[in-house]
C-alpha atoms as a PDB file:
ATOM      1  CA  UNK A   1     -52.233-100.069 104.331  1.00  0.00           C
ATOM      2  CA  UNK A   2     -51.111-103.217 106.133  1.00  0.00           C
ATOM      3  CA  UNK A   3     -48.520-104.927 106.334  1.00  0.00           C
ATOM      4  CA  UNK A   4     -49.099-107.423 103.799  1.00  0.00           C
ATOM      5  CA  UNK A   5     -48.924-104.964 101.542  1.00  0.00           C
ATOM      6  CA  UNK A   6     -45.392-103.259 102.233  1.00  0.00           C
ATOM      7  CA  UNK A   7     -43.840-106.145 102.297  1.00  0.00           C
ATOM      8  CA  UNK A   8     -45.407-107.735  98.762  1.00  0.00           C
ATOM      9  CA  UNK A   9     -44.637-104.399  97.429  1.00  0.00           C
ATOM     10  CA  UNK A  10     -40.936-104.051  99.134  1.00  0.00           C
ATOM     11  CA  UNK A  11     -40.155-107.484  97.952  1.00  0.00           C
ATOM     12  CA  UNK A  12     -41.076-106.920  94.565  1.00  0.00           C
ATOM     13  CA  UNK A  13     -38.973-103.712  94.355  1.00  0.00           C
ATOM     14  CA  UNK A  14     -36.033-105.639  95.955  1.00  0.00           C
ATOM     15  CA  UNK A  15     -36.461-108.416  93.759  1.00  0.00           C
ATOM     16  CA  UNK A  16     -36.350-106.208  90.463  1.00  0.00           C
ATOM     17  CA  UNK A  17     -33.321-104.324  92.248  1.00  0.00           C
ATOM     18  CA  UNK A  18     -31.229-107.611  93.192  1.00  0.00           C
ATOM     19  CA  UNK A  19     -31.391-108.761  89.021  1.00  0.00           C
ATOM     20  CA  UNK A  20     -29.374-105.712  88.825  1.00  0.00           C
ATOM     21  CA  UNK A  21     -26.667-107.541  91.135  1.00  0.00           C
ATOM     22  CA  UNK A  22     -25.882-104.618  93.334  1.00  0.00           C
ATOM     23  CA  UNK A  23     -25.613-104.226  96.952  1.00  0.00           C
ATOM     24  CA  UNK A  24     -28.610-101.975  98.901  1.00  0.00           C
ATOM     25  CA  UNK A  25     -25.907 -99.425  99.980  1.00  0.00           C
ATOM     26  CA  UNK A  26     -24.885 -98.557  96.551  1.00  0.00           C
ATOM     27  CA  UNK A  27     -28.488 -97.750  95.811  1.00  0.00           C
ATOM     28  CA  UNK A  28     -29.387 -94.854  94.124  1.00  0.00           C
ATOM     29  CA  UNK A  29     -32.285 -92.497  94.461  1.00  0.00           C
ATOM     30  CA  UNK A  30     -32.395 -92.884  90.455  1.00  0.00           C
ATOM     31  CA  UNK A  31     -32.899 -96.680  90.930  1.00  0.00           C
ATOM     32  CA  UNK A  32     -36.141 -96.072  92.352  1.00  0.00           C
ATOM     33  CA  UNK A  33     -37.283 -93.803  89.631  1.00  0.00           C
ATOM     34  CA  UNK A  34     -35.803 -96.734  87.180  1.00  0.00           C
ATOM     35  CA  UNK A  35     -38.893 -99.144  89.286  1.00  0.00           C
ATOM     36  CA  UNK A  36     -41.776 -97.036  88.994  1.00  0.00           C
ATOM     37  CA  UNK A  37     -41.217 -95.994  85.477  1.00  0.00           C
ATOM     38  CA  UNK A  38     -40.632 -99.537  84.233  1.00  0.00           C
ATOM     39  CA  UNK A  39     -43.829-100.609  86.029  1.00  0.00           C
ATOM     40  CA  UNK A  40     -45.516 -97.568  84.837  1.00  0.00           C
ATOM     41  CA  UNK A  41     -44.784 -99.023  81.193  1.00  0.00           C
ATOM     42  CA  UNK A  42     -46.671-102.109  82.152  1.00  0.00           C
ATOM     43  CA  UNK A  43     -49.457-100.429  82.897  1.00  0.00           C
ATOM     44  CA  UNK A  44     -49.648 -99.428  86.793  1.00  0.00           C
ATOM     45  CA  UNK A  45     -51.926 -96.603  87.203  1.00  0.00           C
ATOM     46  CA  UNK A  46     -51.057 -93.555  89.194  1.00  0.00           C
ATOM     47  CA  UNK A  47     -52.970 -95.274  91.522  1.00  0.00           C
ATOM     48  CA  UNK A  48     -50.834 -98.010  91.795  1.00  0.00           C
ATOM     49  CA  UNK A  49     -47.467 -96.237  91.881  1.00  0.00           C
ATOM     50  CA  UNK A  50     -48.409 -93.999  94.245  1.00  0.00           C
ATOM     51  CA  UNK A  51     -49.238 -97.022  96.949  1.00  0.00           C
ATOM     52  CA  UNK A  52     -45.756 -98.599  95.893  1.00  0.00           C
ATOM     53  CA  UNK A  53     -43.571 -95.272  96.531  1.00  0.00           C
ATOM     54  CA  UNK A  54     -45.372 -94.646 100.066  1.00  0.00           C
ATOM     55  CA  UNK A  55     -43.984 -98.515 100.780  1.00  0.00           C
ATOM     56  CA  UNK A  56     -41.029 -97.596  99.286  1.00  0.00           C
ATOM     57  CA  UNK A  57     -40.582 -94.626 101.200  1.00  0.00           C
ATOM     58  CA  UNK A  58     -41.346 -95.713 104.655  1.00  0.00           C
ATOM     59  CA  UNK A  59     -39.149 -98.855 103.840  1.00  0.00           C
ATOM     60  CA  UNK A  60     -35.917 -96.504 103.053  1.00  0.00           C
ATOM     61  CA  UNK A  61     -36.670 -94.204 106.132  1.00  0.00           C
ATOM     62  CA  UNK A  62     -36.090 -97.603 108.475  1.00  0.00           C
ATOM     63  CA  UNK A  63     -32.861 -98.941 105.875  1.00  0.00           C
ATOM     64  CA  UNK A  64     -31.325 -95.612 106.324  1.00  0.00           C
ATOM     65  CA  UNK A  65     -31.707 -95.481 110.436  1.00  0.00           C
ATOM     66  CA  UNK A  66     -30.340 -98.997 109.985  1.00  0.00           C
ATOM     67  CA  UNK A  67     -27.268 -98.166 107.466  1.00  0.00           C
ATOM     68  CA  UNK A  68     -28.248-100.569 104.522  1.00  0.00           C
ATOM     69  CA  UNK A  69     -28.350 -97.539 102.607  1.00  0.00           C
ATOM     70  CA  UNK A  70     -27.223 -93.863 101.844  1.00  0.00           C
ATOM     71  CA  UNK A  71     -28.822 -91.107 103.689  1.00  0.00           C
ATOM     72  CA  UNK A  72     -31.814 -89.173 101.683  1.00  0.00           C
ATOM     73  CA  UNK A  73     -33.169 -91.941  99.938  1.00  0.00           C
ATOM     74  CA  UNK A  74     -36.781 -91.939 101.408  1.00  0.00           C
ATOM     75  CA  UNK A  75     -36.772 -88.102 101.492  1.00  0.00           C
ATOM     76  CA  UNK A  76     -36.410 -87.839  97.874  1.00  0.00           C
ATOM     77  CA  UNK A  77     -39.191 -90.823  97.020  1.00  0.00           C
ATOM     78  CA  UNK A  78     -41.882 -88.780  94.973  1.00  0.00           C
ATOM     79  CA  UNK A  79     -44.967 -89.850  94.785  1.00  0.00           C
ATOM     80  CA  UNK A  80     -47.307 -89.115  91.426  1.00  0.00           C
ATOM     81  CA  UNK A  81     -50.382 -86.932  91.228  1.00  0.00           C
ATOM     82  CA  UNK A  82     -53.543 -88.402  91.684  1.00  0.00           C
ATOM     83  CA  UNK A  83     -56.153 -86.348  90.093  1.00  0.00           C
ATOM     84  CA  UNK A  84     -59.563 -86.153  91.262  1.00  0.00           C
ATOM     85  CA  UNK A  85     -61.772 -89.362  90.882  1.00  0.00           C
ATOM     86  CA  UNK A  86     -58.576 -91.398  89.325  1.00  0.00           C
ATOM     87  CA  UNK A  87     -59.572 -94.043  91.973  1.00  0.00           C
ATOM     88  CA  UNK A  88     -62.727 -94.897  90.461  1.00  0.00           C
ATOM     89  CA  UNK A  89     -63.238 -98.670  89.738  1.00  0.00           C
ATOM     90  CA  UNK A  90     -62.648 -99.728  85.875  1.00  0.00           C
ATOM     91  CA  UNK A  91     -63.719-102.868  85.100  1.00  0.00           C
ATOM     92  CA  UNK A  92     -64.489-104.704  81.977  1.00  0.00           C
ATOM     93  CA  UNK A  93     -68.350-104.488  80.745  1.00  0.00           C
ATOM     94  CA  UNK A  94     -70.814-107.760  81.772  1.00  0.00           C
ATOM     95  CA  UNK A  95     -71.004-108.482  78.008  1.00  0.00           C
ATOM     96  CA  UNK A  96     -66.921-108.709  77.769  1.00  0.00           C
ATOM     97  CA  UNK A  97     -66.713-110.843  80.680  1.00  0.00           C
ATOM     98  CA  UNK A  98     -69.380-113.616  79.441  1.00  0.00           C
ATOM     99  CA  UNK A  99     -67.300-113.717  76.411  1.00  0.00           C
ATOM    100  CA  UNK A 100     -64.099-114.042  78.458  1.00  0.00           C
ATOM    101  CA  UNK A 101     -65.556-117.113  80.427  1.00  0.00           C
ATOM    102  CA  UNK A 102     -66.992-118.740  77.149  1.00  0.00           C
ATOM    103  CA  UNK A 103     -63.114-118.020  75.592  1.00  0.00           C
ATOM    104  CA  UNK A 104     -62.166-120.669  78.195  1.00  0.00           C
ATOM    105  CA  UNK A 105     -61.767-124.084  76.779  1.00  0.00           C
ATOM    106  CA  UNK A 106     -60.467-126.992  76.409  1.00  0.00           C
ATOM    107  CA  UNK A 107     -59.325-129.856  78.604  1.00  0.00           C
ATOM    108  CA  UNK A 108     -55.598-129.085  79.720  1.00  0.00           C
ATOM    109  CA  UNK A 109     -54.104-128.331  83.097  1.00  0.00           C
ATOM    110  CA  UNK A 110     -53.737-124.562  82.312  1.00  0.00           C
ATOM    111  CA  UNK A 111     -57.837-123.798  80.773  1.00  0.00           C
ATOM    112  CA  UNK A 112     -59.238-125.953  83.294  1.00  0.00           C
ATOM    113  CA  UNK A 113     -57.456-123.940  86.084  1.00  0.00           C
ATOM    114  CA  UNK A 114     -57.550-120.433  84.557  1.00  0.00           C
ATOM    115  CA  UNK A 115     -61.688-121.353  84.831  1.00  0.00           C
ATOM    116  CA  UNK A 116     -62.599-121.927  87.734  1.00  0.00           C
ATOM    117  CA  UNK A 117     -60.037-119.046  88.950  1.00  0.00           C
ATOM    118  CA  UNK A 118     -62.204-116.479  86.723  1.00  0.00           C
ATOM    119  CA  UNK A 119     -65.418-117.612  88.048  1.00  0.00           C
ATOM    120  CA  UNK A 120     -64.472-117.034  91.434  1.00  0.00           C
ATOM    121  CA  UNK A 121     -63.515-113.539  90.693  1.00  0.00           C
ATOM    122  CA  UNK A 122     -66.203-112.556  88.257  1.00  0.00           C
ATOM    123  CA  UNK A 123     -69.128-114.299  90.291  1.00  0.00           C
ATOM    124  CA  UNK A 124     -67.961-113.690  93.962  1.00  0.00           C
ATOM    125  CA  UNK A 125     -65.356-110.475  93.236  1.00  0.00           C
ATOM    126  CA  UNK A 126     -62.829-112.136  95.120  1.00  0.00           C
ATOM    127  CA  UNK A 127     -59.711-110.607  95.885  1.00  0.00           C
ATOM    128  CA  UNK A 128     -56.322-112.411  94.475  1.00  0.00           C
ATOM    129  CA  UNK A 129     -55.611-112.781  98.521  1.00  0.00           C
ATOM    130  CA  UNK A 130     -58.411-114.692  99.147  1.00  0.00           C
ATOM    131  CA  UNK A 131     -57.844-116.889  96.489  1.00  0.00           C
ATOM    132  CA  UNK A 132     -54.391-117.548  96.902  1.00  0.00           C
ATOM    133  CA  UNK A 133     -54.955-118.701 100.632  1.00  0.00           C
ATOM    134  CA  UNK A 134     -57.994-120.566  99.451  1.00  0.00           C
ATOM    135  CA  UNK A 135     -57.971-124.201 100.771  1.00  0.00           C
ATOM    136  CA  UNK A 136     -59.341-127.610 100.265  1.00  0.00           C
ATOM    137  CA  UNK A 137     -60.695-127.651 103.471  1.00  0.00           C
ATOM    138  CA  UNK A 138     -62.641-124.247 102.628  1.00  0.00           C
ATOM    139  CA  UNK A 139     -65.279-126.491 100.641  1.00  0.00           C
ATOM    140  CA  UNK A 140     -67.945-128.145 102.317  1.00  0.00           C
ATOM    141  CA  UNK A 141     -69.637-130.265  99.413  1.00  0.00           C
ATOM    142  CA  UNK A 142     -72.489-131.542 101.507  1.00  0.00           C
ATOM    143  CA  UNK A 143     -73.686-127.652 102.224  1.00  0.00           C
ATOM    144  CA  UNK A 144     -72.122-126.220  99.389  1.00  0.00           C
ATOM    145  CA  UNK A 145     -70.706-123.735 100.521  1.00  0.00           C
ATOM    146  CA  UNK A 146     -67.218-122.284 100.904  1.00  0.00           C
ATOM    147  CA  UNK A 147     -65.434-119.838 103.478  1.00  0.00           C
ATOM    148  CA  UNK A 148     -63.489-116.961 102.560  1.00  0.00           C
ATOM    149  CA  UNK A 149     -60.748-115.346 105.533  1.00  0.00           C
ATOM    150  CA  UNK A 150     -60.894-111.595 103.446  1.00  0.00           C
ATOM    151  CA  UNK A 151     -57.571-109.853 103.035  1.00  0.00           C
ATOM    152  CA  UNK A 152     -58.569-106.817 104.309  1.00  0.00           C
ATOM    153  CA  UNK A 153     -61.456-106.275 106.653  1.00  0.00           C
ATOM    154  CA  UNK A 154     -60.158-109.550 108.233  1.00  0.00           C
ATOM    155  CA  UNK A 155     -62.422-112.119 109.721  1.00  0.00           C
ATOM    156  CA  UNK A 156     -64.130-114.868 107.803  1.00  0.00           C
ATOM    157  CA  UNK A 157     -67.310-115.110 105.391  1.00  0.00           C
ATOM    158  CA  UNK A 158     -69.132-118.154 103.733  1.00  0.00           C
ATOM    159  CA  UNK A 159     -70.339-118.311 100.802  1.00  0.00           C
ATOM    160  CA  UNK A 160     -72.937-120.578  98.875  1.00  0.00           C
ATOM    161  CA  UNK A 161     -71.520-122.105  96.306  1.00  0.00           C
ATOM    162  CA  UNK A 162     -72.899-121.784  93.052  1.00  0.00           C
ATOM    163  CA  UNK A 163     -73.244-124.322  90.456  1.00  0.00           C
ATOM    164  CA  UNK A 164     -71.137-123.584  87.588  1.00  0.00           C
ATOM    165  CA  UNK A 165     -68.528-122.538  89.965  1.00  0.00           C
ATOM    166  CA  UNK A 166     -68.760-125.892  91.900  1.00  0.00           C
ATOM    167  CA  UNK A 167     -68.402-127.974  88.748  1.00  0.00           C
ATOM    168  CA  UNK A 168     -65.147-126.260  87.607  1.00  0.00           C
ATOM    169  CA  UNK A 169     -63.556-126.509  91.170  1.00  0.00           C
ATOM    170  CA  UNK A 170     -63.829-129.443  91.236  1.00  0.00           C
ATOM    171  CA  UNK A 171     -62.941-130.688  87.568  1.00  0.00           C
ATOM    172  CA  UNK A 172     -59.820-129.244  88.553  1.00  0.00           C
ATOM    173  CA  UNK A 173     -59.299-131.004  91.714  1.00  0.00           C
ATOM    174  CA  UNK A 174     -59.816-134.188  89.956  1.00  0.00           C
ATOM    175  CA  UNK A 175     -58.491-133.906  86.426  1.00  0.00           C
ATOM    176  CA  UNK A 176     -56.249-131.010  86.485  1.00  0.00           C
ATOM    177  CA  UNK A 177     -54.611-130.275  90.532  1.00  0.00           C
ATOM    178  CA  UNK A 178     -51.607-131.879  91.412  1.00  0.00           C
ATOM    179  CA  UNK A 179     -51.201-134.389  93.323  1.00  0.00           C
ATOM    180  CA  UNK A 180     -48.700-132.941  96.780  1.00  0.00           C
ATOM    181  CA  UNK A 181     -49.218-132.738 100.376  1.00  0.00           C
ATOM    182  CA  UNK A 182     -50.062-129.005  99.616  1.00  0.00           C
ATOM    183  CA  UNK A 183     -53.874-127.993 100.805  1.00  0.00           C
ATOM    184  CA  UNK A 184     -53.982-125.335  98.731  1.00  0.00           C
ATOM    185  CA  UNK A 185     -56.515-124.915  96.650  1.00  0.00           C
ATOM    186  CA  UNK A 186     -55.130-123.742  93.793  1.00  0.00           C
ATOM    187  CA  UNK A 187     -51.011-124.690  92.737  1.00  0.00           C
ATOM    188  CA  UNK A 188     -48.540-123.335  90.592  1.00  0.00           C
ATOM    189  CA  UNK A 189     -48.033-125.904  87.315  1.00  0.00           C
ATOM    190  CA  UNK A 190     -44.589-126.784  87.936  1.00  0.00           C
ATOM    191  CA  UNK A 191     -43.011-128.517  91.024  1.00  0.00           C
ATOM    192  CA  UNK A 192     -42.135-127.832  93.328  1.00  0.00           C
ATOM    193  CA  UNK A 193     -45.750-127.076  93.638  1.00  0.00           C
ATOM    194  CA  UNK A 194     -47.028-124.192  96.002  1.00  0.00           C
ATOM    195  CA  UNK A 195     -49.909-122.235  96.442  1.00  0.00           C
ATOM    196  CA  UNK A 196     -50.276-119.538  93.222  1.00  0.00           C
ATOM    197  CA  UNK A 197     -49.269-115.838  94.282  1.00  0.00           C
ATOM    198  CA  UNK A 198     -50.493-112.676  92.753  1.00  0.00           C
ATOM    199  CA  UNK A 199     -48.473-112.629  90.092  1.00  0.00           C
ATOM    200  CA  UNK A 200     -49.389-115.882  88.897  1.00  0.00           C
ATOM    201  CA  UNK A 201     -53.368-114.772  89.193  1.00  0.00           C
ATOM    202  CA  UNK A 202     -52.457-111.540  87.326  1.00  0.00           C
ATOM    203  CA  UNK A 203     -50.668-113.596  84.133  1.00  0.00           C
ATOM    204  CA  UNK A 204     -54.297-115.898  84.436  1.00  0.00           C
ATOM    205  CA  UNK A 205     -56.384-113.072  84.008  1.00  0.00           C
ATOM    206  CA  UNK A 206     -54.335-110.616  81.755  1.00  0.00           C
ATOM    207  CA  UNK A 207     -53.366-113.312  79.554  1.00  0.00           C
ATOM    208  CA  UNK A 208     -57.469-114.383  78.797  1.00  0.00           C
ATOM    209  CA  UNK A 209     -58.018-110.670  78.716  1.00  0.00           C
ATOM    210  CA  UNK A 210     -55.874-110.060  76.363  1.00  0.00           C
ATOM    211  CA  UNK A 211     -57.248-113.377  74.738  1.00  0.00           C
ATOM    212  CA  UNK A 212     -60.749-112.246  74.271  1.00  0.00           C
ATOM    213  CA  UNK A 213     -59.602-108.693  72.864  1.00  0.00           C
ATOM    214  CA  UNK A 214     -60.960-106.811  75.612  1.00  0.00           C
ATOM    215  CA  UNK A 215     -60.040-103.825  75.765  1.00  0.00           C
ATOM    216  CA  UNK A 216     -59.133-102.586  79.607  1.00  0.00           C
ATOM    217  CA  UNK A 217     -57.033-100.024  80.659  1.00  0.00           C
ATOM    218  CA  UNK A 218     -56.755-102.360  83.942  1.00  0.00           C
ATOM    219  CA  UNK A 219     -56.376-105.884  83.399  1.00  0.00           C
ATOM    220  CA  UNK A 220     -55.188-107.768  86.580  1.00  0.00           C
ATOM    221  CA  UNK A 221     -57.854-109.676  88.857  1.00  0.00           C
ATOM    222  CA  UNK A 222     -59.398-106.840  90.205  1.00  0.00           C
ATOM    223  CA  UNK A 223     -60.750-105.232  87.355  1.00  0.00           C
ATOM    224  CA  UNK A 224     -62.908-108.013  87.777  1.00  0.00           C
ATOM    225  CA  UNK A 225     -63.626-107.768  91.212  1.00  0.00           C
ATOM    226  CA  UNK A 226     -65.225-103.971  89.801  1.00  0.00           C
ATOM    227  CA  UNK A 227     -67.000-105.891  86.811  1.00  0.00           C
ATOM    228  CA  UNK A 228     -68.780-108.167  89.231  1.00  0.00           C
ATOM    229  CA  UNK A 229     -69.920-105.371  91.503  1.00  0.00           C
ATOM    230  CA  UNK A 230     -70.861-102.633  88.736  1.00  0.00           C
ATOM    231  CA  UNK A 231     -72.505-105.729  86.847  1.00  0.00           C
ATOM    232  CA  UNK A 232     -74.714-106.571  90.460  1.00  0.00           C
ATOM    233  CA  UNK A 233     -75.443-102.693  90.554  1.00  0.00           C
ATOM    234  CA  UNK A 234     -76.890-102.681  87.203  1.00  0.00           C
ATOM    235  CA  UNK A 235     -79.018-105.391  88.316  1.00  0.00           C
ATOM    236  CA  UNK A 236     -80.840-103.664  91.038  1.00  0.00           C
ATOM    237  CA  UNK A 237     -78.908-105.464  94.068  1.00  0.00           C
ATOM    238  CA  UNK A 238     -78.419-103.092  96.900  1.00  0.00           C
ATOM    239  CA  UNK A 239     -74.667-101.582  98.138  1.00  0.00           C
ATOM    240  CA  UNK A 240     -75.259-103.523 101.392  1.00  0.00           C
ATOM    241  CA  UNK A 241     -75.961-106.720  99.086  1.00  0.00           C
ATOM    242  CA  UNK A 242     -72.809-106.057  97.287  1.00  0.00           C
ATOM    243  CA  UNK A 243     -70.612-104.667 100.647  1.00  0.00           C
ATOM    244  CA  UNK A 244     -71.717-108.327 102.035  1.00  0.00           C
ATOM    245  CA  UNK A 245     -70.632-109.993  98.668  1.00  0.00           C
ATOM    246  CA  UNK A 246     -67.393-107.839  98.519  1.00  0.00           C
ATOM    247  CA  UNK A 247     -66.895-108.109 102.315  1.00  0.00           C
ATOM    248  CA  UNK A 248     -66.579-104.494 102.655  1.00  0.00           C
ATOM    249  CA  UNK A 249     -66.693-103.711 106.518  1.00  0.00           C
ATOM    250  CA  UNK A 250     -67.131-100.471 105.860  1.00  0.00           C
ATOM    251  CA  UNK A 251     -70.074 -99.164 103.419  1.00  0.00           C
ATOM    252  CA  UNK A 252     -68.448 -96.201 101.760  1.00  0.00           C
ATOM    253  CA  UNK A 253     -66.011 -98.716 100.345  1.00  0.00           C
ATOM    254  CA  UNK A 254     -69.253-100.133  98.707  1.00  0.00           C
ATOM    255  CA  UNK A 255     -70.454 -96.613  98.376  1.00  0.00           C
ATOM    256  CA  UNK A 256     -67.769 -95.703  94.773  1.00  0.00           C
ATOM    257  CA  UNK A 257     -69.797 -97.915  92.985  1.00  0.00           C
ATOM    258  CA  UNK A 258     -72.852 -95.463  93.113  1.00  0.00           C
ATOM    259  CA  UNK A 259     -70.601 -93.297  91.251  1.00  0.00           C
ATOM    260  CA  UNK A 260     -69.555 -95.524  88.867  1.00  0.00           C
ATOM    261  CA  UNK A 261     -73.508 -96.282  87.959  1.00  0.00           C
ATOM    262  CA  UNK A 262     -74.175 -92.666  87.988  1.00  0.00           C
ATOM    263  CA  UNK A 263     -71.428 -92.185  85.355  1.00  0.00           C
ATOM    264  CA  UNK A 264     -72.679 -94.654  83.334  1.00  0.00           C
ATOM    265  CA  UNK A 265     -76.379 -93.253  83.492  1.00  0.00           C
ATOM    266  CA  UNK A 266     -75.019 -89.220  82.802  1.00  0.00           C
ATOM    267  CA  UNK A 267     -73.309 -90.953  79.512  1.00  0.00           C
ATOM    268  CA  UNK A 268     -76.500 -92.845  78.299  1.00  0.00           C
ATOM    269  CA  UNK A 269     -78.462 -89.431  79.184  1.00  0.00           C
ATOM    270  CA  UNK A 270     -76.122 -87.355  77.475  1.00  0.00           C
ATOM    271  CA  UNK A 271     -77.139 -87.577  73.423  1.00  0.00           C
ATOM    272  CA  UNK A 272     -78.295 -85.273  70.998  1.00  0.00           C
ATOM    273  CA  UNK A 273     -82.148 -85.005  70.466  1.00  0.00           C
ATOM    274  CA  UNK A 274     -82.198 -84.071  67.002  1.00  0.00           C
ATOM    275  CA  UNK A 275     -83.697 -80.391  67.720  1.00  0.00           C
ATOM    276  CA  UNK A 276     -87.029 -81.814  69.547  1.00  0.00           C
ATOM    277  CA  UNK A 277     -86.105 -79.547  72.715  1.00  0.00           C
END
C-alpha cells in the first residue's frame, strides 16, 4: 500500500473524527468502530474497510509512541473477514455503461464535465489518481495523444487519443473549464478552483449511476475501470493488451479478469436442457 493511500485514508478518518469536535487523546477505540460502520452503510465493501483499518491501525501504533492518543488503540483495530474471491472486480455490464454515456446531456458546466470524465474511465479504465493529476499540458493535439503518470506502478504511459474522447475534452476546456492559473485538467465548480479529488470523481460517477438506474453493488470510478477491462476481455483483446491499457506492471494484476470471464462463461453454460441429456 503506499503512502498515498494512508494518508487519503487517515485524513478522511480524521476529518470525519474532527466534525465530532474532540481532541485525538480523548479518542476512543469505539470511535473507530463508529467510522467503519458508518462507511460500511454507504456501501464500502469488506474490501474496502479492511484497507482503511490496516491504515488506521498502523497510523494509531505511531500516535500512541507519540502520545496523541491513549495506549491500545491500534491493538484493538479489527479488521473484517474477507472471504474467498470477495476481491473479484464488479463492474457494471457494457450495455449499462453505453446507456450511462448516452444519459449524459445537455450543455451546462456540470454534464459537459461529468462527460468527458466518464469517457476517460470507461474507454481508457483510468484510475481517479490519474485523472485528478491530469494536466493541460498532458494533451498533445497535433499527435493526439495524451500521457498518463499511473498511481500505482509509477512511471508514465501515452495514450492515443480517441475521438469522442478528444471532442468532449476539449468542449470542456472551451465552454465549460474555468478560467484560473490552475493547469489542471479538470477543476472543482466553485472557486476557489482546484484540481477535483476523489471524492468529487466518486459523486460524478455515483450520481450518473444512480441516474441511469444501474444497478451496482460498487458504484465509484472504479467499477468502471473493471467494466472497461471485462468489456475488452469479452472482445477477444489479450491480458497483456489490457495490462498495457490498465498499466498493470505486473500481469497477475491483469490476470483476475480471466476469472471474471470464466464466471461469466460457467453462468451462460449453466441452464437446464429440457431433458435432451
Amino acid at each position: 500500500m503506499t503512502v498515498q493511500s494512508h494518508r487519503r485514508k487517515i485524513t478522511l478518518f480524521l476529518k470525519w473524527f474532527s466534525e465530532r469536535r474532540r481532541s485525538l487523546i480523548a479518542l476512543r477505540l469505539g470511535d473507530v468502530d463508529d467510522f467503519l460502520i458508518s462507511k460500511g452503510a454507504t456501501g464500502w465493501s469488506r474490501k474496502s474497510a479492511c484497507g482503511y483499518a490496516n491504515s488506521l491501525r498502523s497510523f494509531f501504533r505511531y500516535a500512541e509512541q507519540r502520545g496523541w492518543c491513549k495506549q491500545g488503540i491500534a491493538g484493538g483495530i479489527i479488521s473484517p473477514t474477507l472471504y474467498q474471491h470477495e476481491g473479484l472486480p464488479e463492474g457494471p455490464q457494457w450495455k449499462d455503461v453505453e446507456r450511462l454515456l448516452k444519459g449524459v446531456k445537455g450543455k451546462s458546466v456540470v454534464a459537459v464535465r461529468a462527460r468527458a470524465v466518464l469517457l476517460l474511465l470507461t474507454v481508457y479504465g483510468l484510475r481517479s489518481g490519474e485523472i485528478s493529476r491530469l494536466l493541460l499540458s498532458d494533451f498533445d493535439w497535433r499527435q493526439e495523444t495524451f500521457t498518463v503518470n499511473h498511481s500505482k506502478c509509477g512511471g508514465v504511459q501515452k495514450y492515443p487519443l480517441q475521438r469522442e474522447v478528444g471532442e468532449a475534452i476539449l468542449k470542456y476546456i472551451r465552454k465549460a473549464r474555468p478560467r484560473t492559473s490552475s493547469r489542471n485538467l479538470f477543476l472543482t465548480l466553485k472557486p476557489p478552483y482546484r484540481g477535483v479529488g476523489y471524492s468529487s470523481l466518486w459523486r460524478i460517477t455515483s450520481l450518473r449511476i444512480d441516474a441511469a438506474g444501474i444497478r451496482c453493488r460498487r458504484r465509484g470510478p472504479h467499477c468502471l475501470r473493471h467494466a472497461c477491462a471485462t468489456h475488452l476481455l469479452e472482445q477477444g483483446a489479450s491480458l497483456k493488451v489490457i495490462g498495457d491499457l490498465l498499466g498493470h506492471r505486473d500481469s497477475n494484476s491483469t490476470r483476475i479478469y480471466a476469472k471474471v470471464h470464466l464466471a461469466q462463461l460457467r453462468r451462460v453454460a449453466d441452464f437446464d436442457l429440457g431433458g435432451l441429456l
